[in-house]
C-alpha atoms as a PDB file:
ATOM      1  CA  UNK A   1     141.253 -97.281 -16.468  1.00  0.00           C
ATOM      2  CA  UNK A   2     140.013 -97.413 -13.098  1.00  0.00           C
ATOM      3  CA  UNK A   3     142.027 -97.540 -10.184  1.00  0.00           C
ATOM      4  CA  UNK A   4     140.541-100.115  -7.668  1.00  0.00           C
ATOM      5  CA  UNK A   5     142.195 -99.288  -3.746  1.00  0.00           C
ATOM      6  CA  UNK A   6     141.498-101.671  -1.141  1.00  0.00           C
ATOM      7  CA  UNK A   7     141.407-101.477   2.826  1.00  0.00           C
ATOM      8  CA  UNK A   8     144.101-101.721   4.826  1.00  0.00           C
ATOM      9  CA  UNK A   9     143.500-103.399   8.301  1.00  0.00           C
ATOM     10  CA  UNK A  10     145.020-102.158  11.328  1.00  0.00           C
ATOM     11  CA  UNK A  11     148.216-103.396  11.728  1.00  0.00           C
ATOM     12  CA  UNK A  12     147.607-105.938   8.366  1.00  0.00           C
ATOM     13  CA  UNK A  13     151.507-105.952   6.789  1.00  0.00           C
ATOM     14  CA  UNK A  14     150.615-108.939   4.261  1.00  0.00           C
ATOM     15  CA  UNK A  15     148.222-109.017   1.507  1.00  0.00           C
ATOM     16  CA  UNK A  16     145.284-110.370   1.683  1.00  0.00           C
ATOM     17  CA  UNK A  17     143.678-111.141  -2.280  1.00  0.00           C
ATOM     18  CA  UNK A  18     143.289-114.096  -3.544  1.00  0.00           C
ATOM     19  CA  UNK A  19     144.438-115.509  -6.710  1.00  0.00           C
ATOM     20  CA  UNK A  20     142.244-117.709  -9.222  1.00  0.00           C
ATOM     21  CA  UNK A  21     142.858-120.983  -7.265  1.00  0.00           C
ATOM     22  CA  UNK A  22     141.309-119.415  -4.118  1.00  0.00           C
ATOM     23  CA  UNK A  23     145.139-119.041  -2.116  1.00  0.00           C
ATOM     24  CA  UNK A  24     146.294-116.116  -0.561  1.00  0.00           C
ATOM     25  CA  UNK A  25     148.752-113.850  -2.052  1.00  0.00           C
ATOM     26  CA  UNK A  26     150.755-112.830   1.277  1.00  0.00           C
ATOM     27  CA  UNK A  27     153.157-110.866  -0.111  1.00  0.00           C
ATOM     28  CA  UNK A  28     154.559-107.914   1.909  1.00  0.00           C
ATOM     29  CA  UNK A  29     152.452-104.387   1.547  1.00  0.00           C
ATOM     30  CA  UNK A  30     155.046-101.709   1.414  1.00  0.00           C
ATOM     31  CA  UNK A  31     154.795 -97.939   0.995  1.00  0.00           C
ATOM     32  CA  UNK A  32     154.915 -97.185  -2.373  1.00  0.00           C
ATOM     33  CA  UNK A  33     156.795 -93.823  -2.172  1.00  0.00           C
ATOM     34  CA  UNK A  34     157.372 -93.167  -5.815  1.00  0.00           C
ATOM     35  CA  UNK A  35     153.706 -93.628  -7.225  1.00  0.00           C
ATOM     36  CA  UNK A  36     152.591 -92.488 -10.571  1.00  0.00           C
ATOM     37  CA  UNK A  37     150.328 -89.486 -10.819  1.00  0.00           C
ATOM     38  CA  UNK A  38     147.218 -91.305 -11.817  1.00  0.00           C
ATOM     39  CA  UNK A  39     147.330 -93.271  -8.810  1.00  0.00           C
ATOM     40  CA  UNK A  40     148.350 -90.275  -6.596  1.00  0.00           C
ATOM     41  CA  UNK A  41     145.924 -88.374  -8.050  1.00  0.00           C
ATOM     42  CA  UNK A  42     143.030 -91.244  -7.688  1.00  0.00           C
ATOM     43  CA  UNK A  43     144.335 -91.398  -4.072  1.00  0.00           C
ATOM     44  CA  UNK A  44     144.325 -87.920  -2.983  1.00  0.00           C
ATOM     45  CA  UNK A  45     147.494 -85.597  -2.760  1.00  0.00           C
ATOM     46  CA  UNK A  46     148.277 -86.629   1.089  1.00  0.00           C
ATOM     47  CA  UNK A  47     147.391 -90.055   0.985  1.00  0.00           C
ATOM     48  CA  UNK A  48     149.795 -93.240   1.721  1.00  0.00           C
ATOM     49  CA  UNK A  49     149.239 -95.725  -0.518  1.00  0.00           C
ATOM     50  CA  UNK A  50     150.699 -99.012  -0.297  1.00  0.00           C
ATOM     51  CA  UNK A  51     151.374-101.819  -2.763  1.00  0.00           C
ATOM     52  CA  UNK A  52     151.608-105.665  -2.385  1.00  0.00           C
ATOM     53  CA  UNK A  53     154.974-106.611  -3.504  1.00  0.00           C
ATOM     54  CA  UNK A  54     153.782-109.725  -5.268  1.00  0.00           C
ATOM     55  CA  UNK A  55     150.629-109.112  -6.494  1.00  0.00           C
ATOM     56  CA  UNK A  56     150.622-105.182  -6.982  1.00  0.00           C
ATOM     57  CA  UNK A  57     147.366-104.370  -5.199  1.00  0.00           C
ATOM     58  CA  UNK A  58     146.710-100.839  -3.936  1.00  0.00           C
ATOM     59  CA  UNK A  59     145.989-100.235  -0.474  1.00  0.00           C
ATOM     60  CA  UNK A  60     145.063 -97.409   1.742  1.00  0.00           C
ATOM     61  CA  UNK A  61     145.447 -97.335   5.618  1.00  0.00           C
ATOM     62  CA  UNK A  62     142.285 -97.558   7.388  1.00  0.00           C
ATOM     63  CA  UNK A  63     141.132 -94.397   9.386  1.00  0.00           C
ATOM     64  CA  UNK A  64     140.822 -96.366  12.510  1.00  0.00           C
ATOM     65  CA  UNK A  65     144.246 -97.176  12.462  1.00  0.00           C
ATOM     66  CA  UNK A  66     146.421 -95.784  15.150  1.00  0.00           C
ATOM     67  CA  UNK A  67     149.598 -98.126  15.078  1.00  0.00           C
ATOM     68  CA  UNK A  68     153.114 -97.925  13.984  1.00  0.00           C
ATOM     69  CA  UNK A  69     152.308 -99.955  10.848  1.00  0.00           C
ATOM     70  CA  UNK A  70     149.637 -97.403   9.535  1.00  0.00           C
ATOM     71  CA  UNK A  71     151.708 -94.425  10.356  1.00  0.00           C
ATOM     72  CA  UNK A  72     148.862 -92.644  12.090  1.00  0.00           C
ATOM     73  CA  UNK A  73     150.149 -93.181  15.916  1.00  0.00           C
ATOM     74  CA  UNK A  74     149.355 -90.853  19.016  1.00  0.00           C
ATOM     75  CA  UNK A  75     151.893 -88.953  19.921  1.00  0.00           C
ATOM     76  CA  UNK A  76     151.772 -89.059  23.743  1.00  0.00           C
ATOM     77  CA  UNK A  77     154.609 -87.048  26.158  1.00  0.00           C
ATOM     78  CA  UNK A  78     157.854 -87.765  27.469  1.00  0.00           C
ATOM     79  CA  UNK A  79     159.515 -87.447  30.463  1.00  0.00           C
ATOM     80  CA  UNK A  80     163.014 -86.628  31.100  1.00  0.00           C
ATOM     81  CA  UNK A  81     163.824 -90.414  31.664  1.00  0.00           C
ATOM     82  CA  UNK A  82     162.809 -91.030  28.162  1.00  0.00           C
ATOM     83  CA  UNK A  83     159.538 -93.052  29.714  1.00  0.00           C
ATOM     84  CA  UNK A  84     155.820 -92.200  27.880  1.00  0.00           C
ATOM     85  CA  UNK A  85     153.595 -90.780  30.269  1.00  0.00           C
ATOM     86  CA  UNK A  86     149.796 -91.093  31.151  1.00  0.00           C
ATOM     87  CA  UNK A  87     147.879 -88.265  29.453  1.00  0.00           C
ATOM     88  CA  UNK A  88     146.828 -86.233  32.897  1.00  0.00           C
ATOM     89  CA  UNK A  89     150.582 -85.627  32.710  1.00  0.00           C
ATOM     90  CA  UNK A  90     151.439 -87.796  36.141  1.00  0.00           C
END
């Protein structure tokens, strides 16, 4: 049995297959924290894989992703106020 993963789109939350009549599935992807060891292992070890709640498709984050939603963000400093700021530091 192959494991088929698919791409996750920056910032893409909802899936995106298709069923046999052609309509999207749209069902929430969510972190699947407990997966088995096949698919961990098809994955790689460090690798966040998420899983339509509906449809059970496999995604992984893309590597361009940099927001929030793919857990790959920048970390940028912080001043005292709490405020981000600019990466010269100013």
């Amino acid at each position: 049995m192959s494991i088929t993963f698919l791409e996750k789109k920056p910032g893409q939350r909802a899936c995106s297959q298709k069923d046999e009549k052609g309509e999207l599935c749209v069902g929430h992807l969510k972190r699947w924290y407990q997966a088995p060891a096949e698919v961990v292992s098809a994955a790689g070890h460090d690798a966040q894989v998420f899983r339509c709640e509906r449809c059970h498709a496999l995604y992984l984050p893309s590597a361009k992703d940099t927001s929030s939603a793919g857990l790959q963000y920048e970390v940028r400093p912080v001043n005292l106020l709490g405020g981000f700021m600019r990466h010269g530091g100013k």
